[in-house]
C-alpha atoms as a PDB file:
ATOM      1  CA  UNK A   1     -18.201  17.882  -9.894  1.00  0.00           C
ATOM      2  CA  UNK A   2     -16.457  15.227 -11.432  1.00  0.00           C
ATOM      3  CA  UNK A   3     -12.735  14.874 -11.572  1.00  0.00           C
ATOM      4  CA  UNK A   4     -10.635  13.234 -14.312  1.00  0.00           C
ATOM      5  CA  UNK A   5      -8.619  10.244 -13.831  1.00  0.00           C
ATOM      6  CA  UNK A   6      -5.307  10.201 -15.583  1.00  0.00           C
ATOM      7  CA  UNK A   7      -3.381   7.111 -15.275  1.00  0.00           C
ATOM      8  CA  UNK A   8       0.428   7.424 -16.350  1.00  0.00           C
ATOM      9  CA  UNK A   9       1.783   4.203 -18.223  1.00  0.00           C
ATOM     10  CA  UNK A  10       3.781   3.195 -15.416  1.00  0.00           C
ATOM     11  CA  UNK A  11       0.761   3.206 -13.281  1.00  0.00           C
ATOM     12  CA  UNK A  12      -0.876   1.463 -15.896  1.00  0.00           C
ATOM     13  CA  UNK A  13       1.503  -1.517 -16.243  1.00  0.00           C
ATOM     14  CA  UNK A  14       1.355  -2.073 -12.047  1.00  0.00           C
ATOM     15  CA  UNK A  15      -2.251  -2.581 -12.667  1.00  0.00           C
ATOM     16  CA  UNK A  16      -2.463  -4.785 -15.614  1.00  0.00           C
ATOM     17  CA  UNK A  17       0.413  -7.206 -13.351  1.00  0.00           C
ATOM     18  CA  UNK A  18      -2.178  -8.075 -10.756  1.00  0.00           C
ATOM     19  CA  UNK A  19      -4.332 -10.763 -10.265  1.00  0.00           C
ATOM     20  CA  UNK A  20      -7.732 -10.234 -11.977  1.00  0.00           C
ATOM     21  CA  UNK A  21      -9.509 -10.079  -8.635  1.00  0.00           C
ATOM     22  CA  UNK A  22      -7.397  -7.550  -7.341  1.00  0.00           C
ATOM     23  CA  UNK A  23      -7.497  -5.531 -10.334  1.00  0.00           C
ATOM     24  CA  UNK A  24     -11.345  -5.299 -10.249  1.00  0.00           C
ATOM     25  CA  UNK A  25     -11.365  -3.918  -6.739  1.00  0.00           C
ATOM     26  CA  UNK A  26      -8.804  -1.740  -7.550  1.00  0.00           C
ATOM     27  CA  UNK A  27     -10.681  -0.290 -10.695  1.00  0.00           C
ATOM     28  CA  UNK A  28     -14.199   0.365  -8.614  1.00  0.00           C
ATOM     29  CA  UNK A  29     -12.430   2.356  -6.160  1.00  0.00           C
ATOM     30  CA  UNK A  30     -10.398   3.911  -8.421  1.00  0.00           C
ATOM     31  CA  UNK A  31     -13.808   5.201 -10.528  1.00  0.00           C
ATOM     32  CA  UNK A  32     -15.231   6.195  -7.245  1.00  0.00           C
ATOM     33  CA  UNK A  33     -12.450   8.652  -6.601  1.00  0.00           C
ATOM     34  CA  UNK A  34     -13.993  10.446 -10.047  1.00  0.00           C
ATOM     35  CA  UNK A  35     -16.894  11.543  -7.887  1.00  0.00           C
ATOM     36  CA  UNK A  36     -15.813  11.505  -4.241  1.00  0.00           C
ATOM     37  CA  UNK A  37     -12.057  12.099  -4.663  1.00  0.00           C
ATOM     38  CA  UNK A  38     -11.353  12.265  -0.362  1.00  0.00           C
ATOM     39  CA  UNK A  39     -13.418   9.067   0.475  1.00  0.00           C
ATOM     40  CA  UNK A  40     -13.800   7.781   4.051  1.00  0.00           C
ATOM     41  CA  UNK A  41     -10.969   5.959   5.334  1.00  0.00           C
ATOM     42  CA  UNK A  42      -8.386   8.607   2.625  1.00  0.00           C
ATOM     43  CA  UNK A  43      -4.889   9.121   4.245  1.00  0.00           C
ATOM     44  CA  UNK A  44      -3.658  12.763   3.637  1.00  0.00           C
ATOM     45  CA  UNK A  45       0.175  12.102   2.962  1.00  0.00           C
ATOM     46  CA  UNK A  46       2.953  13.579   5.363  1.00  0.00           C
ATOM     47  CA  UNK A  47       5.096  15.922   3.492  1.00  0.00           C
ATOM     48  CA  UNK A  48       3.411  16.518   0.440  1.00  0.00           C
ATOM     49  CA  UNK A  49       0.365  19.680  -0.059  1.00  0.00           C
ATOM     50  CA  UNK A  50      -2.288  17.101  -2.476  1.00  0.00           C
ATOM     51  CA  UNK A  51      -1.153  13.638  -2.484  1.00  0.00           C
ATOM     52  CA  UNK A  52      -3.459  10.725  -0.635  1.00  0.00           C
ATOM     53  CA  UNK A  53      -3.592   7.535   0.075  1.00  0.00           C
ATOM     54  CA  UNK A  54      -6.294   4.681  -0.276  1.00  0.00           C
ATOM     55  CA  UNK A  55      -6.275   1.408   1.224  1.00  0.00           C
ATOM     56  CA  UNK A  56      -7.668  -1.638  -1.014  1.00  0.00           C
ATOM     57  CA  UNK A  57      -7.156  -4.586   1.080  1.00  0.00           C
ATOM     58  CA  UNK A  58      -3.630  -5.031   1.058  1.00  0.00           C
ATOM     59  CA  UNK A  59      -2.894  -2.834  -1.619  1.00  0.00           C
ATOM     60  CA  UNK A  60      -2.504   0.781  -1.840  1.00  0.00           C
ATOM     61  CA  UNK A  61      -3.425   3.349  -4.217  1.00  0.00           C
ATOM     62  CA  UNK A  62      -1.519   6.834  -4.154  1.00  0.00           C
ATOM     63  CA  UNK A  63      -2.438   9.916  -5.799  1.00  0.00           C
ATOM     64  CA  UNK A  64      -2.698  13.386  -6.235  1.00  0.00           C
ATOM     65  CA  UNK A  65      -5.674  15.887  -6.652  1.00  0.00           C
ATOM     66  CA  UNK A  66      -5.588  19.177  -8.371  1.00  0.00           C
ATOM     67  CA  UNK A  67      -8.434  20.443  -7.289  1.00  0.00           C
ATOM     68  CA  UNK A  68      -8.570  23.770  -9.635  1.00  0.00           C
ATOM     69  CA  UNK A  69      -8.215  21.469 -12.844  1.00  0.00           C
ATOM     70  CA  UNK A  70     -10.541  18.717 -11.149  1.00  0.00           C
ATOM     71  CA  UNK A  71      -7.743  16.503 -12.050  1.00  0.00           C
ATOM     72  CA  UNK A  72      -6.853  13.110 -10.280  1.00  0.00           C
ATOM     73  CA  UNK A  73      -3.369  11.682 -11.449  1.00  0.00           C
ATOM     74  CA  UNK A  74      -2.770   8.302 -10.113  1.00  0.00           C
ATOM     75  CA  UNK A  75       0.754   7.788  -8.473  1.00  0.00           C
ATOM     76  CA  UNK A  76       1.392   4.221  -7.740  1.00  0.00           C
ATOM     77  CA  UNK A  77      -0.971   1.250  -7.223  1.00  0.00           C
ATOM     78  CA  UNK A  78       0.976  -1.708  -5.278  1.00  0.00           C
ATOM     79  CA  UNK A  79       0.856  -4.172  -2.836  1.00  0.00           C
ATOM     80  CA  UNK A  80       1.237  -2.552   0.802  1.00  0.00           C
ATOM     81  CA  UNK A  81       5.052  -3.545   1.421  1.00  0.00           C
ATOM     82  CA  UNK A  82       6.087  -2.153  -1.915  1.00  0.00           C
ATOM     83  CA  UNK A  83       4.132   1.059  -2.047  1.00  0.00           C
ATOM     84  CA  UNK A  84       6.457   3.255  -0.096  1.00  0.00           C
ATOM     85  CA  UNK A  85      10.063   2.494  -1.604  1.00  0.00           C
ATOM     86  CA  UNK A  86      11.279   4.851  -3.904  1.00  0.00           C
END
């Protein structure tokens, strides 16, 4: 089963702002979640039923699966001390 990715324009513009090699780390993991969307190492977040959390170096990715519509929807991606303000 493959899932689709859906990246929001917000989510979209924190990529594009960081630095190339960042970015390409970020975008191989984020494919990868296409096939395997629980990976090893995938935090289940507190307080929420479907949203996770990777960890890319010092950058987090968080998102939400809807597992029914095989649907990934990307939340934020940001540098670890930023990730977790609203």
């Amino acid at each position: 089963m493959t899932y689709t990715i859906i990246t929001p324009k917000a989510v979209q513009k924190q990529l594009d702002a960081l630095p190339n090699d960042v970015y390409d780390r970020l975008a191989v993991r984020i494919q990868q979640l296409a096939e395997e969307p629980r990976p090893d190492g995938v935090v289940k977040m507190k307080g929420t039923d479907n949203e996770y959390r990777i960890r890319i170096g010092d950058y987090r990715v968080r998102y939400e699966i809807d597992d029914k519509g095989l649907l990934i929807l990307l939340l934020q991606c940001k540098h670890r001390k930023n990730v977790y303000r609203k």
